[in-house]
PDB file of N, CA and C in Angstrom:
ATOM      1  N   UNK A   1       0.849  -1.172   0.000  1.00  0.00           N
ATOM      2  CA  UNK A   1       0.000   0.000   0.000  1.00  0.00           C
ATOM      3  C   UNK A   1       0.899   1.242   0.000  1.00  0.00           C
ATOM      4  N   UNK A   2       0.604   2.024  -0.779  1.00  0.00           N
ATOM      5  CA  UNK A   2       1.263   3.497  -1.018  1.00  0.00           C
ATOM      6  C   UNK A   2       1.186   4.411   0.068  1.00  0.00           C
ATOM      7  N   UNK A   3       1.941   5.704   0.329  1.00  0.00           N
ATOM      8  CA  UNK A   3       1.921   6.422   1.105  1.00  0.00           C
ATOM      9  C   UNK A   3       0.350   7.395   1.180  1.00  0.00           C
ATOM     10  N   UNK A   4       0.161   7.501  -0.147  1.00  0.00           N
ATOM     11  CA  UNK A   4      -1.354   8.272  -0.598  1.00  0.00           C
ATOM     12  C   UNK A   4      -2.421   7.382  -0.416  1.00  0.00           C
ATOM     13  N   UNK A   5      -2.232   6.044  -0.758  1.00  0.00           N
ATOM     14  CA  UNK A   5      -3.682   5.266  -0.285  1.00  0.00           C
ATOM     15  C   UNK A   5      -3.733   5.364   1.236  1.00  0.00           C
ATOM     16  N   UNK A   6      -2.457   4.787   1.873  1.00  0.00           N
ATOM     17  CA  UNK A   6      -2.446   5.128   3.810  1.00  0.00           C
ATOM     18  C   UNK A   6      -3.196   5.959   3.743  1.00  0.00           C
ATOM     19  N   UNK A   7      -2.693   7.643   3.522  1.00  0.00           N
ATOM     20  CA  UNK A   7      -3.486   9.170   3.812  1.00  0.00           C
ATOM     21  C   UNK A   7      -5.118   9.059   3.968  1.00  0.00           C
ATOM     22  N   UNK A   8      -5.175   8.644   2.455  1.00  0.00           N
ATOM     23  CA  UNK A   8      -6.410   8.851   1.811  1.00  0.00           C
ATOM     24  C   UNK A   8      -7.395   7.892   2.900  1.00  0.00           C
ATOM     25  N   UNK A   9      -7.007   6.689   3.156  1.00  0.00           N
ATOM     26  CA  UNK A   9      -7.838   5.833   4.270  1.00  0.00           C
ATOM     27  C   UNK A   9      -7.815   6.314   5.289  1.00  0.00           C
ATOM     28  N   UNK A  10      -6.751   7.191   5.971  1.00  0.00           N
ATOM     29  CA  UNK A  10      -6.974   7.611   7.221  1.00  0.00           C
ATOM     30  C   UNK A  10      -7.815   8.745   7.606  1.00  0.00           C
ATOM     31  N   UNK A  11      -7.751   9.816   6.021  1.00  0.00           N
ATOM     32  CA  UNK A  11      -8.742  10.680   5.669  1.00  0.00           C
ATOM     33  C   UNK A  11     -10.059  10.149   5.947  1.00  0.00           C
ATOM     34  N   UNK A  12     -10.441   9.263   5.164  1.00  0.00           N
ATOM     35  CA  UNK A  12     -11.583   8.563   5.315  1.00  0.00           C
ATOM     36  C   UNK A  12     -11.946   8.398   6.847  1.00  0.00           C
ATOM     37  N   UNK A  13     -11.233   7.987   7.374  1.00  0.00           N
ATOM     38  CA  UNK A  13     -11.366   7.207   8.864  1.00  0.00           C
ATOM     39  C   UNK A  13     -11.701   8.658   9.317  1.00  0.00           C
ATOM     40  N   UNK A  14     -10.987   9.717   9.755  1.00  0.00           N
ATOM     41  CA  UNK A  14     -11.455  11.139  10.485  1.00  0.00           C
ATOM     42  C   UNK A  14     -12.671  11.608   9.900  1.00  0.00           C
ATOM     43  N   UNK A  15     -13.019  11.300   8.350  1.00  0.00           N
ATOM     44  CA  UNK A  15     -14.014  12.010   8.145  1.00  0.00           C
ATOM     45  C   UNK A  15     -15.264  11.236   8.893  1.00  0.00           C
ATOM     46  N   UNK A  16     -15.539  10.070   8.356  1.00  0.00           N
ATOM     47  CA  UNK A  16     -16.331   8.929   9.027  1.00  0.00           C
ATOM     48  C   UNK A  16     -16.757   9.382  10.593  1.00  0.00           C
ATOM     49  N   UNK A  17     -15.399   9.647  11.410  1.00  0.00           N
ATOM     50  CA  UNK A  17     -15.223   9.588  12.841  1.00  0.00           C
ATOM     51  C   UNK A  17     -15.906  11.129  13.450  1.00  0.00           C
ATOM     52  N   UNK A  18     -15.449  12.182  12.538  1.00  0.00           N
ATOM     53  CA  UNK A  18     -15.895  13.413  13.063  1.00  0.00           C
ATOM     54  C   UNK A  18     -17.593  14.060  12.411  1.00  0.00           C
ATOM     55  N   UNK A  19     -17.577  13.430  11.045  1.00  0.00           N
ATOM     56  CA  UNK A  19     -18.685  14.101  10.200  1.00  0.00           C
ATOM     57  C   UNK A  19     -19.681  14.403  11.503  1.00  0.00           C
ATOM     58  N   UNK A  20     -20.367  13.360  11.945  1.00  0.00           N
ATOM     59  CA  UNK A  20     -21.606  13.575  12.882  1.00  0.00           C
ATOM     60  C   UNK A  20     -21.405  14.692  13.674  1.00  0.00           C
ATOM     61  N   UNK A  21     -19.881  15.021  14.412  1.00  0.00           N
ATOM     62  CA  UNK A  21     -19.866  16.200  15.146  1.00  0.00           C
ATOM     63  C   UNK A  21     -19.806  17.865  14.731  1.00  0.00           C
ATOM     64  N   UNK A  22     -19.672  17.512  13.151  1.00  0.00           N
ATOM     65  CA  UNK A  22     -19.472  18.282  12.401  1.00  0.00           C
ATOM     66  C   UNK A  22     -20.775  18.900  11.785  1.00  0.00           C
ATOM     67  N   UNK A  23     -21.938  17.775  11.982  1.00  0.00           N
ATOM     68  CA  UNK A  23     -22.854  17.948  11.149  1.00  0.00           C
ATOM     69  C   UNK A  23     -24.254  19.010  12.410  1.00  0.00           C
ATOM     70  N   UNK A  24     -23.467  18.087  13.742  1.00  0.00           N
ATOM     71  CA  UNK A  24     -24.225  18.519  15.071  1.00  0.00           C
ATOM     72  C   UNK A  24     -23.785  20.389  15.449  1.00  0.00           C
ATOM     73  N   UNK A  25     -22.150  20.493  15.057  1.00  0.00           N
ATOM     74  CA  UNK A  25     -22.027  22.229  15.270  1.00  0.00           C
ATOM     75  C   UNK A  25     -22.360  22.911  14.343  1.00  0.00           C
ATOM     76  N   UNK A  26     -22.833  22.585  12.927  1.00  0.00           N
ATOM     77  CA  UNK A  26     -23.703  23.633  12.152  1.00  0.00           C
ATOM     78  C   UNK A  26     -24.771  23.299  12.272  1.00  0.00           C
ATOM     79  N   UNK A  27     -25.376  22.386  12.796  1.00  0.00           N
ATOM     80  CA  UNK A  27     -27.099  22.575  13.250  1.00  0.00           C
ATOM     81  C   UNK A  27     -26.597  23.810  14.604  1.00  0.00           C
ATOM     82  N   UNK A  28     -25.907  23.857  15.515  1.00  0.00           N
ATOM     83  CA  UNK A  28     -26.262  24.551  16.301  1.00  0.00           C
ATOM     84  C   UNK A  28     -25.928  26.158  16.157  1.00  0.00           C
ATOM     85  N   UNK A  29     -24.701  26.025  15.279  1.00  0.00           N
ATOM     86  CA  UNK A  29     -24.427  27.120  14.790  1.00  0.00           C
ATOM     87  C   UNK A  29     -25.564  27.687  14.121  1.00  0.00           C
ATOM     88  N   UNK A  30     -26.023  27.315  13.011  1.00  0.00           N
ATOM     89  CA  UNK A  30     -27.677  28.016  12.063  1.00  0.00           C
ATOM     90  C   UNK A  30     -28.689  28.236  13.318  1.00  0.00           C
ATOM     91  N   UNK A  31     -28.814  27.752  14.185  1.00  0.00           N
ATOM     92  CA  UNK A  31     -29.976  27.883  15.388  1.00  0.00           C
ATOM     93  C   UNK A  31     -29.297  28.984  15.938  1.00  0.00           C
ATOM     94  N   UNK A  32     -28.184  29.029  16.622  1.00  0.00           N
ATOM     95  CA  UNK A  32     -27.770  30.254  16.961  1.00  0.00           C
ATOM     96  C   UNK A  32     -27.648  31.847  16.405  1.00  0.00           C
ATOM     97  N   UNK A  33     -27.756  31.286  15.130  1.00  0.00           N
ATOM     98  CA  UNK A  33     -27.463  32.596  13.776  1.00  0.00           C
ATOM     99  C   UNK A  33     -29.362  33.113  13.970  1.00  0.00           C
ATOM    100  N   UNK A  34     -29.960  31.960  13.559  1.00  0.00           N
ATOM    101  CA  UNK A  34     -31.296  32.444  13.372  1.00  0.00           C
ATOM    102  C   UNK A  34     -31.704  33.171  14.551  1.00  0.00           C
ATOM    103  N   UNK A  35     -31.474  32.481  16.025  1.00  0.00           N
ATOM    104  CA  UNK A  35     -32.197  33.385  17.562  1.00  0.00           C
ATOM    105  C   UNK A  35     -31.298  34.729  16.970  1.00  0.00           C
ATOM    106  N   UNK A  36     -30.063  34.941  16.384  1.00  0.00           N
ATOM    107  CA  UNK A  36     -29.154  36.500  16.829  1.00  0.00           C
ATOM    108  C   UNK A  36     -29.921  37.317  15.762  1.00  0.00           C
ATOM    109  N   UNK A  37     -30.711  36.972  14.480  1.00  0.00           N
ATOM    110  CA  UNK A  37     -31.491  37.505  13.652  1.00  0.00           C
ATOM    111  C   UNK A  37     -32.241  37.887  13.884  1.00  0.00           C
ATOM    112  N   UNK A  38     -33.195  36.898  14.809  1.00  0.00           N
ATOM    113  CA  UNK A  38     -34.464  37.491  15.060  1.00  0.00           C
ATOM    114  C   UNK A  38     -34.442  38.685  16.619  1.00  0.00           C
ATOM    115  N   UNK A  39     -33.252  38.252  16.965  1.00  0.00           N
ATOM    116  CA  UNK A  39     -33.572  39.594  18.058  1.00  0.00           C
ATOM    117  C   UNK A  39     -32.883  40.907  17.568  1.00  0.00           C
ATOM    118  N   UNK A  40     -31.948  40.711  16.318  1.00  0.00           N
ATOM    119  CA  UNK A  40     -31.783  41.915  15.683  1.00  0.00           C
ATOM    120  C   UNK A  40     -33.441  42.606  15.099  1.00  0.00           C
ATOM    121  N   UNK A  41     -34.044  41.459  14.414  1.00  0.00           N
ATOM    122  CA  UNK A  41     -35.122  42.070  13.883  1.00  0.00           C
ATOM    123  C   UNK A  41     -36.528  43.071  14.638  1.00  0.00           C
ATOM    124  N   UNK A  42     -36.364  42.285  15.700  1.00  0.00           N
ATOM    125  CA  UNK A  42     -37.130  42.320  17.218  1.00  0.00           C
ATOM    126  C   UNK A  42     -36.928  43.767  17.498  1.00  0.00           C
ATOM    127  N   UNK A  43     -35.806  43.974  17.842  1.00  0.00           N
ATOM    128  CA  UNK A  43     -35.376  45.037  18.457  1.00  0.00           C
ATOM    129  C   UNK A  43     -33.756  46.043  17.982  1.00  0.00           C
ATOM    130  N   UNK A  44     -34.106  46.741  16.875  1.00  0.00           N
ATOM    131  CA  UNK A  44     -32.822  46.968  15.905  1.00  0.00           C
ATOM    132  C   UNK A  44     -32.298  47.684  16.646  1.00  0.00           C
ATOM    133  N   UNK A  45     -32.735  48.725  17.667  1.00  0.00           N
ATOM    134  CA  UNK A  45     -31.835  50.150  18.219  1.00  0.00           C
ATOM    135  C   UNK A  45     -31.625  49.552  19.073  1.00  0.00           C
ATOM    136  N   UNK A  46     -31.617  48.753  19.572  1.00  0.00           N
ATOM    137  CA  UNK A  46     -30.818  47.992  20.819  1.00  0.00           C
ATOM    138  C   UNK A  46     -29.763  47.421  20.361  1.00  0.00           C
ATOM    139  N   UNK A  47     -29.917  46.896  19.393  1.00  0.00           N
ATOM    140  CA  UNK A  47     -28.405  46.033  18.580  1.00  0.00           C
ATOM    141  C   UNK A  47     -27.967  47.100  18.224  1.00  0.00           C
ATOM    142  N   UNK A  48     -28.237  48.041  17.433  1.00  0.00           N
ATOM    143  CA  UNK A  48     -27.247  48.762  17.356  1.00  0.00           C
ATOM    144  C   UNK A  48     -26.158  49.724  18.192  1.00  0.00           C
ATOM    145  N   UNK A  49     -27.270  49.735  19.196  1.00  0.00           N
ATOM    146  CA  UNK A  49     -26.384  50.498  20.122  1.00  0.00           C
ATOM    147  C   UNK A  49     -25.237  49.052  20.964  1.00  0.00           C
ATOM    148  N   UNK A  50     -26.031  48.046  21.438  1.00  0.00           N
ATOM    149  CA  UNK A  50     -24.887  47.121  21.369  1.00  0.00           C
ATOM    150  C   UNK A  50     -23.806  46.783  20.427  1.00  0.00           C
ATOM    151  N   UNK A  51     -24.127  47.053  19.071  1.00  0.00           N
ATOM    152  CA  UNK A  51     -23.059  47.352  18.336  1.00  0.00           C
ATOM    153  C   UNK A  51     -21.737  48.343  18.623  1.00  0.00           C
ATOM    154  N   UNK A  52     -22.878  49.652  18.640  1.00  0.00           N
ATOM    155  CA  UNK A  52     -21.929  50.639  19.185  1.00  0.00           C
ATOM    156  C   UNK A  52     -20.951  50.670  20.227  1.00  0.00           C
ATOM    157  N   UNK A  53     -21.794  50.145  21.150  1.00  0.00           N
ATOM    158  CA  UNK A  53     -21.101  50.099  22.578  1.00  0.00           C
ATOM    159  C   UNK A  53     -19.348  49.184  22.576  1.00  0.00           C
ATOM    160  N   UNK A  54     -19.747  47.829  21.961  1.00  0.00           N
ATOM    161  CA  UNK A  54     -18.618  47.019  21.842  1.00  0.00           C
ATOM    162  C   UNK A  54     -17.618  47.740  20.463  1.00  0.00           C
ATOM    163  N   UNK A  55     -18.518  48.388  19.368  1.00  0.00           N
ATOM    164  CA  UNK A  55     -16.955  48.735  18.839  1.00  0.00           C
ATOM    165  C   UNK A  55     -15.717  49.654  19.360  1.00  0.00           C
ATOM    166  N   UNK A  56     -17.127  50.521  20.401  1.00  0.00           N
ATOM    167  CA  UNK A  56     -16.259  51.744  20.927  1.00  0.00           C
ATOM    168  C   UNK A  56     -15.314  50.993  22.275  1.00  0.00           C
ATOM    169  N   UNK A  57     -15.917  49.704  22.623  1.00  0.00           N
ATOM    170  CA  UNK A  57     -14.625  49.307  23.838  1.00  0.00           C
ATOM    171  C   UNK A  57     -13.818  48.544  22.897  1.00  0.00           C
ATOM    172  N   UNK A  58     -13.938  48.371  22.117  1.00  0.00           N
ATOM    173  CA  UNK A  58     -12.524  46.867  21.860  1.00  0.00           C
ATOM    174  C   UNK A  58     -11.616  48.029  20.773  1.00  0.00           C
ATOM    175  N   UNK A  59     -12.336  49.218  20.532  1.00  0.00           N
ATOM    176  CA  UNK A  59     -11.367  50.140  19.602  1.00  0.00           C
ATOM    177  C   UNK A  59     -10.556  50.664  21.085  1.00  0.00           C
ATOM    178  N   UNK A  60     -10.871  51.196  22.321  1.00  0.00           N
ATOM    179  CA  UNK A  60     -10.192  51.821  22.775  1.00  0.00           C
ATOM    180  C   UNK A  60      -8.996  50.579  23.481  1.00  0.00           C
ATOM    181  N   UNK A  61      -9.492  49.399  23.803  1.00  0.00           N
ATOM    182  CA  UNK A  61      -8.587  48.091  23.927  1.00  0.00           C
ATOM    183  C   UNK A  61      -7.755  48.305  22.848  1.00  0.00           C
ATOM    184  N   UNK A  62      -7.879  48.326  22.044  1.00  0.00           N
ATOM    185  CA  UNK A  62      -6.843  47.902  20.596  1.00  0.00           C
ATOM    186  C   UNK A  62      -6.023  49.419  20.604  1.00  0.00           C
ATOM    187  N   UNK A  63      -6.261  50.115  21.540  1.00  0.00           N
ATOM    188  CA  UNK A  63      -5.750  51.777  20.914  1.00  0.00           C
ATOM    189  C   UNK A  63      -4.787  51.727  21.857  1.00  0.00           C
ATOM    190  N   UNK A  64      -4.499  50.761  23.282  1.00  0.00           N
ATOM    191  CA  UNK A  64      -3.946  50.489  24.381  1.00  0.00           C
ATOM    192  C   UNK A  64      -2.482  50.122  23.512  1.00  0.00           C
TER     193      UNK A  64
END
């Protein structure tokens, strides 16, 4: 057996081994995206000012 068939099977083997956990953090990721949408939509001048608020601290962090 070649050095590329080894790879390629062991590829296989991680994908096999992780896919499901992979498949479980973008279900939770899209669920998480959709709740941060809808409370943007909910309530926009609140996000934005939470917007505001955090660019104006992590700019004056970064200005440190």
């Amino acid at each position: 057996m070649s050095t590329t068939d080894v790879l390629h099977e062991k590829g296989r083997e991680l994908q096999e081994r992780f896919a499901p956990e992979i498949e479980n953090a973008k279900r939770e990721l899209d669920s998480l995206n959709d709740q941060v949408v809808g409370f943007i939509k909910r309530r926009p001048v609140t996000s934005l000012v939470i917007a505001l608020t955090a660019g104006f601290v992590i700019g004056r962090i970064a200005s440190r």
